[in-house]
N, C-alpha and C. Protein backbone atom coordinates (compact mmCIF):
# COMPACT_ATOMS: atom_id res chain seq x y z
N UNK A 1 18.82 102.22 121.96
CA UNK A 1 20.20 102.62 121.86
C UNK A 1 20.45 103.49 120.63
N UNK A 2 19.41 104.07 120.26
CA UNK A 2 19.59 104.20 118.75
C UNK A 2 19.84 106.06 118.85
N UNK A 3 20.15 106.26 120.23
CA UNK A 3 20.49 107.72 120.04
C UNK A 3 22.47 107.80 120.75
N UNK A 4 23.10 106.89 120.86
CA UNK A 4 24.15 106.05 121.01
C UNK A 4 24.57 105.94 119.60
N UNK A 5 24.22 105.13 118.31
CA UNK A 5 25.14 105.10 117.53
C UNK A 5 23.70 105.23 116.31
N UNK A 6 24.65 105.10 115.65
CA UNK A 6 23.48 104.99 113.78
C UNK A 6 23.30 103.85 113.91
N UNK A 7 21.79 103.37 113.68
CA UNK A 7 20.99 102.57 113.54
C UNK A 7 21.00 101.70 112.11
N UNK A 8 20.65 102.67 111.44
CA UNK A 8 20.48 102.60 110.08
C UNK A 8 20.73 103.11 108.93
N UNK A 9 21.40 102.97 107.67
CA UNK A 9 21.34 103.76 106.63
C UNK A 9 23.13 104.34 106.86
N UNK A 10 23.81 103.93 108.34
CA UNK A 10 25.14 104.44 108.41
C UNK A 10 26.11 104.78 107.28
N UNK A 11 26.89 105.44 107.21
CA UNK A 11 27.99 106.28 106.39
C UNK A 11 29.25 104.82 106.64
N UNK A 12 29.84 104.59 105.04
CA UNK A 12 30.74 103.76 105.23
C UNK A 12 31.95 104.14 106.10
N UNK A 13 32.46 103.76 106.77
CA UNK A 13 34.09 104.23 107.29
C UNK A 13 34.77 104.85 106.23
N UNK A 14 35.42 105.74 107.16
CA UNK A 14 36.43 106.64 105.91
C UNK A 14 37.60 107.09 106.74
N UNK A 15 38.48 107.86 105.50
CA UNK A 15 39.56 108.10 106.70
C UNK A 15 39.28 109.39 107.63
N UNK A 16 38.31 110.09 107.32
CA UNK A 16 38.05 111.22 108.87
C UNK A 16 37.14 110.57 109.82
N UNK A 17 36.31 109.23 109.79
CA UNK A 17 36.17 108.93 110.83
C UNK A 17 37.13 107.70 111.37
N UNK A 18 38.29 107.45 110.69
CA UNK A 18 39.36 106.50 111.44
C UNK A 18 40.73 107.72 112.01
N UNK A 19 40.68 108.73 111.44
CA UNK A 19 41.35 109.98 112.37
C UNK A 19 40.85 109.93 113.39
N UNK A 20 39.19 110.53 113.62
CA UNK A 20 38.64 110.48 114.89
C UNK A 20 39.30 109.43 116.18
N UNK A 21 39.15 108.28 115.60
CA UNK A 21 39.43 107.11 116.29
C UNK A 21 40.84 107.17 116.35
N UNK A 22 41.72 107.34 115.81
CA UNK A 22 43.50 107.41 116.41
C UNK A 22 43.25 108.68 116.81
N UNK A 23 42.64 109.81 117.16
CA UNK A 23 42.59 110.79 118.21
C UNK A 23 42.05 110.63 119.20
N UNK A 24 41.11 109.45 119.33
CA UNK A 24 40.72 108.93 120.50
C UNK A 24 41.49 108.12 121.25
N UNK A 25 41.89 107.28 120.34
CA UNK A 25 43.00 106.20 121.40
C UNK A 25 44.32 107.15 121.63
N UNK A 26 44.74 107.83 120.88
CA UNK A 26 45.65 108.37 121.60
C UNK A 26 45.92 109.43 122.45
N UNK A 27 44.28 109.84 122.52
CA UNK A 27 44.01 110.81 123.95
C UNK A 27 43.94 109.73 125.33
N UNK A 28 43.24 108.82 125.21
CA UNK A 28 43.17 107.55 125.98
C UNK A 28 44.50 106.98 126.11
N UNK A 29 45.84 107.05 125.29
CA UNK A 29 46.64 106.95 125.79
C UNK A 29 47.66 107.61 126.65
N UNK A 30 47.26 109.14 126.29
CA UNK A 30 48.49 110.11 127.45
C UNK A 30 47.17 110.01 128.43
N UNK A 31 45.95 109.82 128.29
CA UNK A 31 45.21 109.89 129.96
C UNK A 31 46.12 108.43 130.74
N UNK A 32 46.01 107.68 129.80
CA UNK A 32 47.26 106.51 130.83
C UNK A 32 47.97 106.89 131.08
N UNK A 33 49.07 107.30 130.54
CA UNK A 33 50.50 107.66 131.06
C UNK A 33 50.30 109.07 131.94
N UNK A 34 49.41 109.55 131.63
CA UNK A 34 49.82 110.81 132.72
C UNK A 34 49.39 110.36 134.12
N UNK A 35 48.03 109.39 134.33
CA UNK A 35 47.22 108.76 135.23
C UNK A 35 48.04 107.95 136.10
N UNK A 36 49.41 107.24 135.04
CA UNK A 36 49.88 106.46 135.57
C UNK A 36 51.13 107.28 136.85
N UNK A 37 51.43 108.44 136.05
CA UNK A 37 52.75 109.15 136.12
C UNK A 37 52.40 110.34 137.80
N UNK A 38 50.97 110.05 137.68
CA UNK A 38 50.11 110.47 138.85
C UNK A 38 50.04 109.72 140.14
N UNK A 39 49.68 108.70 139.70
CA UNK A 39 49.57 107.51 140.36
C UNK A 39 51.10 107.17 141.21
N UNK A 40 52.04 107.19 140.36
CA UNK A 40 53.05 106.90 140.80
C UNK A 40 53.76 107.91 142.04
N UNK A 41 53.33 109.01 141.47
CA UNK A 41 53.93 109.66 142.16
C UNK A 41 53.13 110.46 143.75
N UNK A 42 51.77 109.71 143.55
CA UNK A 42 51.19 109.86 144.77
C UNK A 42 51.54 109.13 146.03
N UNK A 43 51.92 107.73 145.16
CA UNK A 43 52.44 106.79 145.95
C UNK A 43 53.72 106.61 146.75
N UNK A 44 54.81 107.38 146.14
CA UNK A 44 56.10 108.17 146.18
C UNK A 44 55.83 109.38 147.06
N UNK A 45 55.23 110.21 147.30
CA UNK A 45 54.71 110.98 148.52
C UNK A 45 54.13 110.22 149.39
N UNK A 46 53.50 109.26 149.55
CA UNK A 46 52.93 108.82 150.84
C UNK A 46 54.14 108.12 151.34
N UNK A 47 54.86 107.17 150.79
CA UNK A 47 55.88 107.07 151.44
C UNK A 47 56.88 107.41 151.93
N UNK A 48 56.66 108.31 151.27
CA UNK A 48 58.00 109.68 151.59
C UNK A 48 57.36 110.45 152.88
N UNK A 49 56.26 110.86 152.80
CA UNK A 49 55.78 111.06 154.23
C UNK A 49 55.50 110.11 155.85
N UNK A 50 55.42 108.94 155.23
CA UNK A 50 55.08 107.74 155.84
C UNK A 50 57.02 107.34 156.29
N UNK A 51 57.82 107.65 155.84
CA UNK A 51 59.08 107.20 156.04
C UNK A 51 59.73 108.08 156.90
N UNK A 52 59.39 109.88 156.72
CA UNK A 52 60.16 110.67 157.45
C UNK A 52 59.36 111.23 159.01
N UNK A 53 58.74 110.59 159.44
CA UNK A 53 57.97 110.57 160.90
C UNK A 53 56.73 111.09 160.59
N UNK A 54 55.92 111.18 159.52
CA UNK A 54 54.47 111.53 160.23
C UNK A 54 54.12 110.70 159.44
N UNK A 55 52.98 110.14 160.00
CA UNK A 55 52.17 109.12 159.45
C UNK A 55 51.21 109.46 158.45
N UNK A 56 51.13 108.87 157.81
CA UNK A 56 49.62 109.23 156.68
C UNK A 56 49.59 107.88 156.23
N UNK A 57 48.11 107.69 156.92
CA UNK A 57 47.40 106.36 156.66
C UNK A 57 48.42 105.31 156.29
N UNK A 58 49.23 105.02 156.66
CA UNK A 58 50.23 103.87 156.65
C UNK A 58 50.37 103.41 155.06
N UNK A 59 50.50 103.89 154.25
CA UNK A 59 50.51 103.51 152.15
C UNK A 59 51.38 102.33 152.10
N UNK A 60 52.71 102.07 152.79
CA UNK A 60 53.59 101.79 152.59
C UNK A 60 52.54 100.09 152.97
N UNK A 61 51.97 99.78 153.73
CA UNK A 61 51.50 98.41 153.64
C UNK A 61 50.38 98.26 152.41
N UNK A 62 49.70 99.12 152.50
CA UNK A 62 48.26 99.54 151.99
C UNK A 62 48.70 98.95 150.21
N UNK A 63 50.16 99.60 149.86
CA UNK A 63 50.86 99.31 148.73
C UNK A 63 50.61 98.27 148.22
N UNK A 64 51.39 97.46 149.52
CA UNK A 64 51.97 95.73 149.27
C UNK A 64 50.71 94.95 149.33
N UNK A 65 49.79 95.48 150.32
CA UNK A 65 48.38 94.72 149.95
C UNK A 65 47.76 94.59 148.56
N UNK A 66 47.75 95.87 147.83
CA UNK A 66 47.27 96.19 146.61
C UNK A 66 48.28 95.13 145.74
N UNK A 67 49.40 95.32 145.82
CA UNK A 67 50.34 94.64 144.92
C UNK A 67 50.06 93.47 145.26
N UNK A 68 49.96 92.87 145.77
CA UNK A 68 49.31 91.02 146.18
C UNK A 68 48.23 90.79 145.60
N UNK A 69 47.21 91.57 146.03
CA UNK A 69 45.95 91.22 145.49
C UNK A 69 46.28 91.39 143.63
N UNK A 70 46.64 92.23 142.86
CA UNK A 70 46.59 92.25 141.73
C UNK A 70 47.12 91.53 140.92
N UNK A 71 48.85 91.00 141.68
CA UNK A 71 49.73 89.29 141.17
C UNK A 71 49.06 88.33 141.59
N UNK A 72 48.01 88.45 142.14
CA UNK A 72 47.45 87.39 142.32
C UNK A 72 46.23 87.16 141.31
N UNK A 73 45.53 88.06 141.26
CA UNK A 73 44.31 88.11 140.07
C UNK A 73 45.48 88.00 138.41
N UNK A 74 45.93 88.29 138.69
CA UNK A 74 46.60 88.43 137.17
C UNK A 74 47.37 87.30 136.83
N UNK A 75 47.86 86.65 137.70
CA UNK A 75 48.45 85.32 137.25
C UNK A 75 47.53 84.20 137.09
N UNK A 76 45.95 84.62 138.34
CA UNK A 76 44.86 83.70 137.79
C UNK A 76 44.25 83.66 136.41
N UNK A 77 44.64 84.80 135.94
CA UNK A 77 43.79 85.09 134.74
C UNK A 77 44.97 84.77 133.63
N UNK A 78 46.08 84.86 133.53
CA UNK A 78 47.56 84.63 132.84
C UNK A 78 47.54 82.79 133.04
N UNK A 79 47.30 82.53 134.22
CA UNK A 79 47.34 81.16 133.67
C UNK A 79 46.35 80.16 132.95
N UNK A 80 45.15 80.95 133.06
CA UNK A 80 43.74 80.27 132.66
C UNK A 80 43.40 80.55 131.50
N UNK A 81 44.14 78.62 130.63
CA UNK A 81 43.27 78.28 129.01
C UNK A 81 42.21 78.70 128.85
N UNK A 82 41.19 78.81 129.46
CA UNK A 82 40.03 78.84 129.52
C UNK A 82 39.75 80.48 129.06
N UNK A 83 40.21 81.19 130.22
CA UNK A 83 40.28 82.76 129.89
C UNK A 83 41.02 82.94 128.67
N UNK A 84 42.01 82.94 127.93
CA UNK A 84 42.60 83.12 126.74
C UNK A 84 41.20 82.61 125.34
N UNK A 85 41.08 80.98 125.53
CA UNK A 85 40.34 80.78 124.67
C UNK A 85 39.05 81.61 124.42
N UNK A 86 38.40 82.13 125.29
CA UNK A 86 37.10 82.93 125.94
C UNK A 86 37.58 84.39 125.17
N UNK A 87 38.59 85.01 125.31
CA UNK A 87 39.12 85.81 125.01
C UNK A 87 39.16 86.17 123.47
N UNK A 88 39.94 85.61 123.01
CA UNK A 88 39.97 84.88 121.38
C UNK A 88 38.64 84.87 120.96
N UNK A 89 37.89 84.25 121.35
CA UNK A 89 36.71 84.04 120.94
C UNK A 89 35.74 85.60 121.05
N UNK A 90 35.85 85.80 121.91
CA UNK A 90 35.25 87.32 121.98
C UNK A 90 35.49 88.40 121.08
N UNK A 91 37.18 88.46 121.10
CA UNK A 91 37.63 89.00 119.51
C UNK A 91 37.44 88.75 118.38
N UNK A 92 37.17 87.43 118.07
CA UNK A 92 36.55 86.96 116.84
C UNK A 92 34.87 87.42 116.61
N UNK A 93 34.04 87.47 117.65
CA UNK A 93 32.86 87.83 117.64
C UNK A 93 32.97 89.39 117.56
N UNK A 94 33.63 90.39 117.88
CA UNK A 94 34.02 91.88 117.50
C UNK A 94 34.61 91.96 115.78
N UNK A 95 35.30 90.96 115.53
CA UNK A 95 35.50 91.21 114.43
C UNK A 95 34.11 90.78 113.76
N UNK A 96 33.51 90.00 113.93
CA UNK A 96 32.62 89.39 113.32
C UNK A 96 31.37 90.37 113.17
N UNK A 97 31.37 91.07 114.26
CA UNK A 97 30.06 92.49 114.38
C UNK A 97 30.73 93.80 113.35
N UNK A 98 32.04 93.81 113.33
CA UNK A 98 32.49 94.80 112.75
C UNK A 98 31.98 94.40 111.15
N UNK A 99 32.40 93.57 110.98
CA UNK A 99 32.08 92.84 109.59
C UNK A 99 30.30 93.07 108.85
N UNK A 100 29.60 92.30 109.88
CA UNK A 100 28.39 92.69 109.64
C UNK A 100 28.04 94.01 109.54
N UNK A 101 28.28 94.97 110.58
CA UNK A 101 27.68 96.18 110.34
C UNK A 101 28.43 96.90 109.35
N UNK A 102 29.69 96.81 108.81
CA UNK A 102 30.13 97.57 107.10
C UNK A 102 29.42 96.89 106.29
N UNK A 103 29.16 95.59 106.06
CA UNK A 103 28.10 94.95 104.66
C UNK A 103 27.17 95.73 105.26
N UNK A 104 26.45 95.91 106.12
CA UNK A 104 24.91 95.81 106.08
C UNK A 104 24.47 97.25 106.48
N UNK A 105 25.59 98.17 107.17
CA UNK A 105 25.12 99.97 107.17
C UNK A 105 24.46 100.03 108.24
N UNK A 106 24.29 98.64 109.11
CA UNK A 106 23.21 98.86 110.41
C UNK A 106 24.47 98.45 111.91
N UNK A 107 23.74 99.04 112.61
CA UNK A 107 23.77 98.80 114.00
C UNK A 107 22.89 98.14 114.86
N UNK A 108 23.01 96.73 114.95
CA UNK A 108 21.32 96.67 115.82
C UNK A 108 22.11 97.03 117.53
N UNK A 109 20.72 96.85 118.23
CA UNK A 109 20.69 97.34 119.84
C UNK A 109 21.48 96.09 120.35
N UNK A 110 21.37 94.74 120.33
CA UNK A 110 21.93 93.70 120.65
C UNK A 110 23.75 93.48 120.45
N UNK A 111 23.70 93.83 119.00
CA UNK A 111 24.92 94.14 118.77
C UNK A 111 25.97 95.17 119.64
N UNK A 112 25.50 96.21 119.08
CA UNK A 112 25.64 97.40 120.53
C UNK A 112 26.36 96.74 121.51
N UNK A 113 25.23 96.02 122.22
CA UNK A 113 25.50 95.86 123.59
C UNK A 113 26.79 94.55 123.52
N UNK A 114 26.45 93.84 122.47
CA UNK A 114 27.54 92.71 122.83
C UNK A 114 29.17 93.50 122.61
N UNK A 115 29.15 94.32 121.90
CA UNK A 115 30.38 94.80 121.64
C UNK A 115 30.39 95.87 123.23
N UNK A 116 29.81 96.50 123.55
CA UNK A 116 29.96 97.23 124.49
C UNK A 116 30.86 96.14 125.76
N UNK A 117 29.71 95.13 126.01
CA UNK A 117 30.13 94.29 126.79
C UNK A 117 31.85 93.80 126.70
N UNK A 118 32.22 93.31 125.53
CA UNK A 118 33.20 92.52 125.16
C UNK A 118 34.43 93.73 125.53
N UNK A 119 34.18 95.10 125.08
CA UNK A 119 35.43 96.12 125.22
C UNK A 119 35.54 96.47 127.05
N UNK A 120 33.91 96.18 127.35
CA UNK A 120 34.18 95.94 128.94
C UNK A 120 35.04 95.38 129.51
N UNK A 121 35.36 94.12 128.74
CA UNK A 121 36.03 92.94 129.44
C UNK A 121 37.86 93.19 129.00
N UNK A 122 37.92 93.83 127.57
CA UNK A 122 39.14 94.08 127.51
C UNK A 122 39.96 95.14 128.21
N UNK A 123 38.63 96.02 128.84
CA UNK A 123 39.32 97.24 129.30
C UNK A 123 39.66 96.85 130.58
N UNK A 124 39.31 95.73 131.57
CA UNK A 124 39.66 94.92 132.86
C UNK A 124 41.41 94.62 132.33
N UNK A 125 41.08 93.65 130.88
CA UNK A 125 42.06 92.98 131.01
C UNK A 125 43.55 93.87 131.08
N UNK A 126 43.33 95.50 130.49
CA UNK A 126 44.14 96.62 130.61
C UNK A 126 44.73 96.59 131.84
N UNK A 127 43.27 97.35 132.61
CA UNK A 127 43.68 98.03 133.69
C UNK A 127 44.42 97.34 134.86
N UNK A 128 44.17 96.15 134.82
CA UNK A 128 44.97 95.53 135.88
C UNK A 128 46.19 95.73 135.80
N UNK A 129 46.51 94.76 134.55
CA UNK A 129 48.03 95.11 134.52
C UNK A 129 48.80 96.47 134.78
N UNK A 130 47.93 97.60 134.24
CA UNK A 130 48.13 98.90 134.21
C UNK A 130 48.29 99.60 135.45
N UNK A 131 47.57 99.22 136.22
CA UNK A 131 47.30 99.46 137.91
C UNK A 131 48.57 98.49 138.23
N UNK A 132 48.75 97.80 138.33
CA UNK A 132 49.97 96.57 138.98
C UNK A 132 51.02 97.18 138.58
N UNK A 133 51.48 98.07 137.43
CA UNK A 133 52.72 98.26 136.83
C UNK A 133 52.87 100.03 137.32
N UNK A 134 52.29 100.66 137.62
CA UNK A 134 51.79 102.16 138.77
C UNK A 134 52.23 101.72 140.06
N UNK A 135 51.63 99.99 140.38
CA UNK A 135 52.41 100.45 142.00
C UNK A 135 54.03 99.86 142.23
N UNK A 136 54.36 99.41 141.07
CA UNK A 136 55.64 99.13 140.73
C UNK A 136 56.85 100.09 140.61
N UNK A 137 56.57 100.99 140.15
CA UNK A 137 57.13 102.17 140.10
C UNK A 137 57.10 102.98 138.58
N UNK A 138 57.83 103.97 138.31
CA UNK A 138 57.82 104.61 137.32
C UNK A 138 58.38 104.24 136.34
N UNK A 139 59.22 103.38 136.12
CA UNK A 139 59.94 102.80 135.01
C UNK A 139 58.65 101.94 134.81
N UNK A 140 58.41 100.72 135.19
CA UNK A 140 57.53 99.81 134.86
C UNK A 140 56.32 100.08 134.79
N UNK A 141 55.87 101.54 135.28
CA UNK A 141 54.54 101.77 134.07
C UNK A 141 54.24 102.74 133.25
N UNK A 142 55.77 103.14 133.02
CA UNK A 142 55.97 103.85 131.57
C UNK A 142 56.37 103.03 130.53
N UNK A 143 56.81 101.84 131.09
CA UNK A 143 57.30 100.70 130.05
C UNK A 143 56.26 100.36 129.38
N UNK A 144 55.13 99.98 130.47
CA UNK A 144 53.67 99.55 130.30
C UNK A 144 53.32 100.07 129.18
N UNK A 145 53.05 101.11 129.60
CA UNK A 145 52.24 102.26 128.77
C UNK A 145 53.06 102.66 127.93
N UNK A 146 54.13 102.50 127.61
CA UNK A 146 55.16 102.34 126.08
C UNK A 146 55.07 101.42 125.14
N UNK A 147 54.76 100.11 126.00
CA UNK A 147 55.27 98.97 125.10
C UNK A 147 53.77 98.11 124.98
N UNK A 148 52.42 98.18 125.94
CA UNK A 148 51.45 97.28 126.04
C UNK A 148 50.33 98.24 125.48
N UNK A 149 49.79 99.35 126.12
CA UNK A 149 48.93 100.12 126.06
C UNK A 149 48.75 100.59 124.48
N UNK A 150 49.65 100.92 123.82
CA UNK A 150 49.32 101.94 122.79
C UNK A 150 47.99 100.97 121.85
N UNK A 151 48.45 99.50 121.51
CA UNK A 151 47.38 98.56 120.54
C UNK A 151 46.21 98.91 120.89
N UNK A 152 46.09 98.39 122.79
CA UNK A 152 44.80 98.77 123.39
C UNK A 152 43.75 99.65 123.32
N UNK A 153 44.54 100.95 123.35
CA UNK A 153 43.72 102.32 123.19
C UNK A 153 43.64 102.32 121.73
N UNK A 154 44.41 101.86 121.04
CA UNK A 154 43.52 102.21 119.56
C UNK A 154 42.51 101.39 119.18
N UNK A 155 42.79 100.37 119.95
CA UNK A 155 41.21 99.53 120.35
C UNK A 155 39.89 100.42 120.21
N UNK A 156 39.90 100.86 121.94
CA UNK A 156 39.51 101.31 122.34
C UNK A 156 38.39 102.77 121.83
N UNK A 157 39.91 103.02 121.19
CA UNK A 157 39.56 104.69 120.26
C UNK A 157 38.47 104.43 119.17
């Protein structure tokens, strides 16, 4: 992995590489909102076509299916101690890699991957909601992406 990040001997953080990173999350954030603002409004044409006599692939159920399946995964995951604590804990182990690699100037390959993994799991915990609040309509996933998203992507960034 060692052509992925610095291995060894790394440059302490500074503020032009924490610019980098709030230019990242906040490119990652208008790709949400515009994605979302896309999204929405694809969905808003199919029904709009689907409502005034010609059919296109029927959206208008296709919708409500999607919207079920995702209140449904999301309240499994919203109600489960288990997932929160798991959660928490994962963040504590990101902070805990962040930590190590400023003392120590290294990156190992393991590390890498556990953090890779862990932003895997936060970027699920995004998109759902993010996707669920798109087929909701345009208020509620500009709200989203107003009021939830921005922390995320600077995560992310």
């Amino acid at each position: 992995m060692g052509f992925l990040v610095c291995t060894g001997n790394c440059v302490q953080p500074s503020w032009v590489f924490l610019e980098l990173q709030i230019a990242v999350g906040l490119g990652l954030w208008a790709f949400l909102l515009l994605a979302a603002w896309g999204t929405v409004f694809y969905i808003w044409l199919a029904q709009w076509v689907t409502r005034y006599g010609k059919q296109w692939r029927g959206r208008d159920e296709n919708v409500e299916i999607w919207l079920d399946k995702l209140e449904k995964r999301s309240s499994r995951i919203s109600d489960s101690l288990g997932y929160h604590v798991l959660r928490f804990g994962l963040g504590l182990v990101l902070c805990a890699l962040f930590c190590h690699r400023t003392c120590t100037n290294t990156v190992t390959d393991v590390g890498w991957l556990v953090e890779f993994i862990v932003c895997g799991i936060f970027l699920y915990d995004m998109l759902v909601p993010w996707f669920e609040s798109c087929l909701l309509g345009v208020v509620d996933c500009s709200r989203y992406v107003a009021l939830n998203a921005p922390l995320e992507c600077l995560m992310f960034g």
